[in-house]
C-alpha atoms as a PDB file:
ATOM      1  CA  UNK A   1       0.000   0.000   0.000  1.00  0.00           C
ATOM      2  CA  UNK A   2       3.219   2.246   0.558  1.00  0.00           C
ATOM      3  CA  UNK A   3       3.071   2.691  -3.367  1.00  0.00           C
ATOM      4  CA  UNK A   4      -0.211   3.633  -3.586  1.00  0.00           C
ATOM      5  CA  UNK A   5      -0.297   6.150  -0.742  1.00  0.00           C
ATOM      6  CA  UNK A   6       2.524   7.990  -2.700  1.00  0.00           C
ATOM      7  CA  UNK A   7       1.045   7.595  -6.127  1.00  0.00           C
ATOM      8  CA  UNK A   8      -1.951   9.711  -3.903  1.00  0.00           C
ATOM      9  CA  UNK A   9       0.611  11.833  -2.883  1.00  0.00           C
ATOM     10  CA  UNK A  10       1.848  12.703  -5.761  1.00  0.00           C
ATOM     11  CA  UNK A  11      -1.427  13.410  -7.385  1.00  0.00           C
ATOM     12  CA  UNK A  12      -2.209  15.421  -4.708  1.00  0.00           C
ATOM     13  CA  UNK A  13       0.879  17.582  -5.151  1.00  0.00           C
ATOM     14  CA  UNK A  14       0.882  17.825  -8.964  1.00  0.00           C
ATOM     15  CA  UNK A  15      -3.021  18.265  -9.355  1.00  0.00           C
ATOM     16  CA  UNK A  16      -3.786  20.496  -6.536  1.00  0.00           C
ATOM     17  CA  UNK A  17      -6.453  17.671  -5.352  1.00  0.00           C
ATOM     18  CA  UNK A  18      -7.258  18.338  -2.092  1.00  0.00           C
ATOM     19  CA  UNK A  19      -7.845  16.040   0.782  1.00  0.00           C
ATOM     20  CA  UNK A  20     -11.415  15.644   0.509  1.00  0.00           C
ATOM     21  CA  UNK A  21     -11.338  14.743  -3.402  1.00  0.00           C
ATOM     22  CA  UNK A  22      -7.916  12.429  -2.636  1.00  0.00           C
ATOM     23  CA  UNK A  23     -10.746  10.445   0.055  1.00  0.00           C
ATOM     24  CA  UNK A  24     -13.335  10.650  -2.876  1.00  0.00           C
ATOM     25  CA  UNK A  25     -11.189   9.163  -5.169  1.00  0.00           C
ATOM     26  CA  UNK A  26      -9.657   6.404  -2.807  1.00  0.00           C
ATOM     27  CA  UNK A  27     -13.710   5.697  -2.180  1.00  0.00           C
ATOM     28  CA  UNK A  28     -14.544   4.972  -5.643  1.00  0.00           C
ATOM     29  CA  UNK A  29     -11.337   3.181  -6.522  1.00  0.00           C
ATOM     30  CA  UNK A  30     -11.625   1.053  -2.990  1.00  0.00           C
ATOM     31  CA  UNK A  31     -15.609   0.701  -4.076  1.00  0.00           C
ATOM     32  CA  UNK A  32     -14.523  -0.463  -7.669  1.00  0.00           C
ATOM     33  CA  UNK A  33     -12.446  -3.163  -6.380  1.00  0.00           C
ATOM     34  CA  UNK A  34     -15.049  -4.196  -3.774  1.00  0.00           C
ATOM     35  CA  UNK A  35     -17.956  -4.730  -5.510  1.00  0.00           C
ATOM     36  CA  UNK A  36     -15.612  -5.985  -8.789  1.00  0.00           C
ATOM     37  CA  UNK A  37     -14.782  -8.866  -6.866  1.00  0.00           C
ATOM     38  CA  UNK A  38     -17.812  -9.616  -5.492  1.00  0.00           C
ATOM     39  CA  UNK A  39     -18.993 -10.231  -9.057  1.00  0.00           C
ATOM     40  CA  UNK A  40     -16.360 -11.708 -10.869  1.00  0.00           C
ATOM     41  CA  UNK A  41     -16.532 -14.686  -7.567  1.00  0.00           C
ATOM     42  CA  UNK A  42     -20.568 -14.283  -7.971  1.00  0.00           C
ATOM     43  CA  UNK A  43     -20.178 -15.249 -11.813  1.00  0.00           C
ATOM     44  CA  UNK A  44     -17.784 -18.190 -11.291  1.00  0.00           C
ATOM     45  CA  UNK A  45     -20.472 -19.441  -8.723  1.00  0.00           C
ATOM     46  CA  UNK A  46     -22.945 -19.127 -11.314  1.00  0.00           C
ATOM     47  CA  UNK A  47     -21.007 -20.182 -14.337  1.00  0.00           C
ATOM     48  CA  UNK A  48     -20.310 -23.776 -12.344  1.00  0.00           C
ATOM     49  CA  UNK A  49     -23.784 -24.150 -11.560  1.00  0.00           C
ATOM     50  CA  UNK A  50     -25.260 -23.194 -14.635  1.00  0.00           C
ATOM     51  CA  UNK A  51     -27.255 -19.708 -13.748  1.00  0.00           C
ATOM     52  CA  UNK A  52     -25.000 -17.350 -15.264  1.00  0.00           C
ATOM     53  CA  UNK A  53     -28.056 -15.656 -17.713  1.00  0.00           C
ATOM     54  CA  UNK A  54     -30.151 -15.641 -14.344  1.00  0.00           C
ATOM     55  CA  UNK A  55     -27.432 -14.120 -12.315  1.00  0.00           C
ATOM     56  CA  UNK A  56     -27.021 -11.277 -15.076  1.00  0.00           C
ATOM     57  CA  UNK A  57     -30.968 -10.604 -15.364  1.00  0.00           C
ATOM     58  CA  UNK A  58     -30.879 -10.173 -11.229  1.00  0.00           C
ATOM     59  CA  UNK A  59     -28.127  -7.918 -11.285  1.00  0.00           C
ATOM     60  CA  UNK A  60     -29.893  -5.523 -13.814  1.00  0.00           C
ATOM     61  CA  UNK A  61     -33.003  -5.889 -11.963  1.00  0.00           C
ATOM     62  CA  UNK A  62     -31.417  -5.569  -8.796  1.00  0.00           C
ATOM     63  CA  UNK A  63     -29.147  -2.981  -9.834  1.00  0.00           C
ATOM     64  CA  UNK A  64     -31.960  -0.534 -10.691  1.00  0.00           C
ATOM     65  CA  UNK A  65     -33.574  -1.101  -7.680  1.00  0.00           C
ATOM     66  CA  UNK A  66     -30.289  -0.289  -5.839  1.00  0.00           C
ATOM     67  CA  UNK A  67     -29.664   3.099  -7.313  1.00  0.00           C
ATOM     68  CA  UNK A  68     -32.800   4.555  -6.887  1.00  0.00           C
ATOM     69  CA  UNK A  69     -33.485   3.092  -2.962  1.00  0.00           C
ATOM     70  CA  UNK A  70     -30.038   2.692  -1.372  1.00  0.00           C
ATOM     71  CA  UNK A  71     -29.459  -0.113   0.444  1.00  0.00           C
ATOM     72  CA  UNK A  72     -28.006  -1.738   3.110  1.00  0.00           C
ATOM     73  CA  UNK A  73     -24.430  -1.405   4.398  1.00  0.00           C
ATOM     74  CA  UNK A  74     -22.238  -4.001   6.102  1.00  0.00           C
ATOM     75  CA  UNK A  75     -18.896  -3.129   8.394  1.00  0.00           C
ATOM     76  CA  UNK A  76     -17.040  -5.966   6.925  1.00  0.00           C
ATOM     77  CA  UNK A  77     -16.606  -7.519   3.793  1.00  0.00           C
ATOM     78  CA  UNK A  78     -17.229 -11.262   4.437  1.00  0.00           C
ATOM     79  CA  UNK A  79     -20.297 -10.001   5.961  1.00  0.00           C
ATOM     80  CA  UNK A  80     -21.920  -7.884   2.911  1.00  0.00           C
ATOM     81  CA  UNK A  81     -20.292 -10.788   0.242  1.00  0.00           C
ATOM     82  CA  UNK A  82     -22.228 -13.623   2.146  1.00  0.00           C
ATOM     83  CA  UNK A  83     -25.478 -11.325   2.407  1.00  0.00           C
ATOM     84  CA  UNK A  84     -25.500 -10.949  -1.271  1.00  0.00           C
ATOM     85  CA  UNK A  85     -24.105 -14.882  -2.183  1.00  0.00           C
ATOM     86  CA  UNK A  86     -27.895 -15.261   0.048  1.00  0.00           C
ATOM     87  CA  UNK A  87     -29.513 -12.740  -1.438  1.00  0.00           C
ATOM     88  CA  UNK A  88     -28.885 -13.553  -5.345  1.00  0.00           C
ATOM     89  CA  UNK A  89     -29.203 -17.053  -4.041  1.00  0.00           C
ATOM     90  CA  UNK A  90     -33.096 -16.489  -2.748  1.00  0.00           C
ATOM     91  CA  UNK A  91     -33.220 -13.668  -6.805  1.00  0.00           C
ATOM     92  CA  UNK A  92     -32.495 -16.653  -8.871  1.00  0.00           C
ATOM     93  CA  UNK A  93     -33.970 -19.976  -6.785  1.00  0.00           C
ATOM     94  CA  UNK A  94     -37.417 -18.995  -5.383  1.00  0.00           C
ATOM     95  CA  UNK A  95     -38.567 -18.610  -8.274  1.00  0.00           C
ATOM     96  CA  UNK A  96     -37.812 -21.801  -9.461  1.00  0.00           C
ATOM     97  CA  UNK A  97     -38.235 -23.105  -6.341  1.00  0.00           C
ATOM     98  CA  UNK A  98     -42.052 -21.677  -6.588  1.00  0.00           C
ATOM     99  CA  UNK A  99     -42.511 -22.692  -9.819  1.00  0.00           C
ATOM    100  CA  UNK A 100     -44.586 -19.634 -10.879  1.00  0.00           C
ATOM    101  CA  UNK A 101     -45.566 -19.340 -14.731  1.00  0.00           C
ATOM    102  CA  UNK A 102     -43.506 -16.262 -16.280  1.00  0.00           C
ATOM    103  CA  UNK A 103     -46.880 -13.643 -16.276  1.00  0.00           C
ATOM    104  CA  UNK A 104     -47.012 -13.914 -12.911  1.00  0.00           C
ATOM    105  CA  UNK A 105     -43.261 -13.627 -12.535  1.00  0.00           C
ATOM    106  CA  UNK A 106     -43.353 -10.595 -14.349  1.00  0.00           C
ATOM    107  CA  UNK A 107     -46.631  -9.141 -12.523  1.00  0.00           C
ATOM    108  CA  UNK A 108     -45.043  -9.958  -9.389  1.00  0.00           C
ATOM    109  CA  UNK A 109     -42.093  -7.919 -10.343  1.00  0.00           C
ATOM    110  CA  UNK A 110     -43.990  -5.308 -11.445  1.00  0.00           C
ATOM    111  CA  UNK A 111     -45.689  -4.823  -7.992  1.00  0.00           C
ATOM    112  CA  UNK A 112     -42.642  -5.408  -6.278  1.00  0.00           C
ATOM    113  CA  UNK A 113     -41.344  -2.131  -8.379  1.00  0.00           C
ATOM    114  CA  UNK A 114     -44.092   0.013  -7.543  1.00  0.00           C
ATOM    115  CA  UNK A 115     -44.208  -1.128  -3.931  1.00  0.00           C
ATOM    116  CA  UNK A 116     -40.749  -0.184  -3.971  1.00  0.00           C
ATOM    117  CA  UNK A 117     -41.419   3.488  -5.756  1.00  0.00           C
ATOM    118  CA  UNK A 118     -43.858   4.095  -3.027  1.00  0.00           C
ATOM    119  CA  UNK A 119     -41.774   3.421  -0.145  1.00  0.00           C
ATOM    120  CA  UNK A 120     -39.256   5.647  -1.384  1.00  0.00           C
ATOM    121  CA  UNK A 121     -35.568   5.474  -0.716  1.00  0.00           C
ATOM    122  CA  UNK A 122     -34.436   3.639   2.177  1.00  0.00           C
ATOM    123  CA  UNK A 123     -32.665   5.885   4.315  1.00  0.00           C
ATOM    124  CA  UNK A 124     -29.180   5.018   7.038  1.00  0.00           C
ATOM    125  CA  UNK A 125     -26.606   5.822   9.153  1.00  0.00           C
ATOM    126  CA  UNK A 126     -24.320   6.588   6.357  1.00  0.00           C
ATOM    127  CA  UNK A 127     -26.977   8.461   4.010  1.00  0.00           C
ATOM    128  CA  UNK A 128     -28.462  11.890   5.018  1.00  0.00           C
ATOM    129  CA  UNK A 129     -32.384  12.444   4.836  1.00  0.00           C
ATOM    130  CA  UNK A 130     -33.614  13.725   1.644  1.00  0.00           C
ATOM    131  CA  UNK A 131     -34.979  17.051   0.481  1.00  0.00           C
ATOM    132  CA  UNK A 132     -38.894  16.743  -0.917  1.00  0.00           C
ATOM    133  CA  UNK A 133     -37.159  17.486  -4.884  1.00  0.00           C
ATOM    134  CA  UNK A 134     -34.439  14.677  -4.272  1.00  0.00           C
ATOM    135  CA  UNK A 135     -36.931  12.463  -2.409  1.00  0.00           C
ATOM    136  CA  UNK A 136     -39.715  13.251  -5.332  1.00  0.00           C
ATOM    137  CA  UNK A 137     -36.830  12.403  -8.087  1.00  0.00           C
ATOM    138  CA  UNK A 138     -35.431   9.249  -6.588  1.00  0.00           C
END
């Protein structure tokens, strides 16, 4: 990490970054890598068992659903990567667990969505509440 810090510090001295956008950038960069690994090891699971199209399809849907309500925020990393192994487990195998006809699947989703729009953004520790024009655009 010694290399890192002074490729940081060098930016820092040659860009005029300050400290607050040198913590923004080591964010996003730290986030990248995070949630980058969490899916490359989420599509090897998938690509052994066979799901890989169904893992995709979840992320999208799941990834919409994600930006516009938050979500929810574990202090460790083995913690938040076995909450969504579970949660992408449950995505992809109730339904065919449940054994639902693809209609309903998509009705059920489609209520799921507009539940979702009418509870609004879900709100945390780490996330501030929202003004009425952010909370009416999210």
């Amino acid at each position: 990490m010694k290399s890192l810090d002074s490729l940081f510090e060098n930016a820092q001295a040659e860009c005029h970054y300050s400290d607050y956008d040198i913590a923004r950038i080591r964010y996003v960069l730290s986030a990248f890598y995070l949630e980058g690994s969490k899916i490359l090891i989420l599509l090897c699971i998938s690509f052994l068992f066979g799901y890989t199209a169904e893992l995709i399809a979840a992320a999208l849907v799941l990834l919409s659903i994600r930006t516009l309500c938050g979500g929810l925020h574990f202090q460790h990393y083995l913690s938040c990567f076995a909450f969504t192994v579970g949660f992408f487990t449950l995505a992809i195998g109730l339904p065919l667990l449940v054994n639902l006809t693809y209609p309903v699947r998509i009705i059920t989703l489609l209520l799921c969505l507009v539940a979702l729009f009418l509870t609004g953004p879900v709100l945390s520790d780490n996330r501030p509440a929202l003004t009425g024009k952010e909370f009416q655009r999210l």
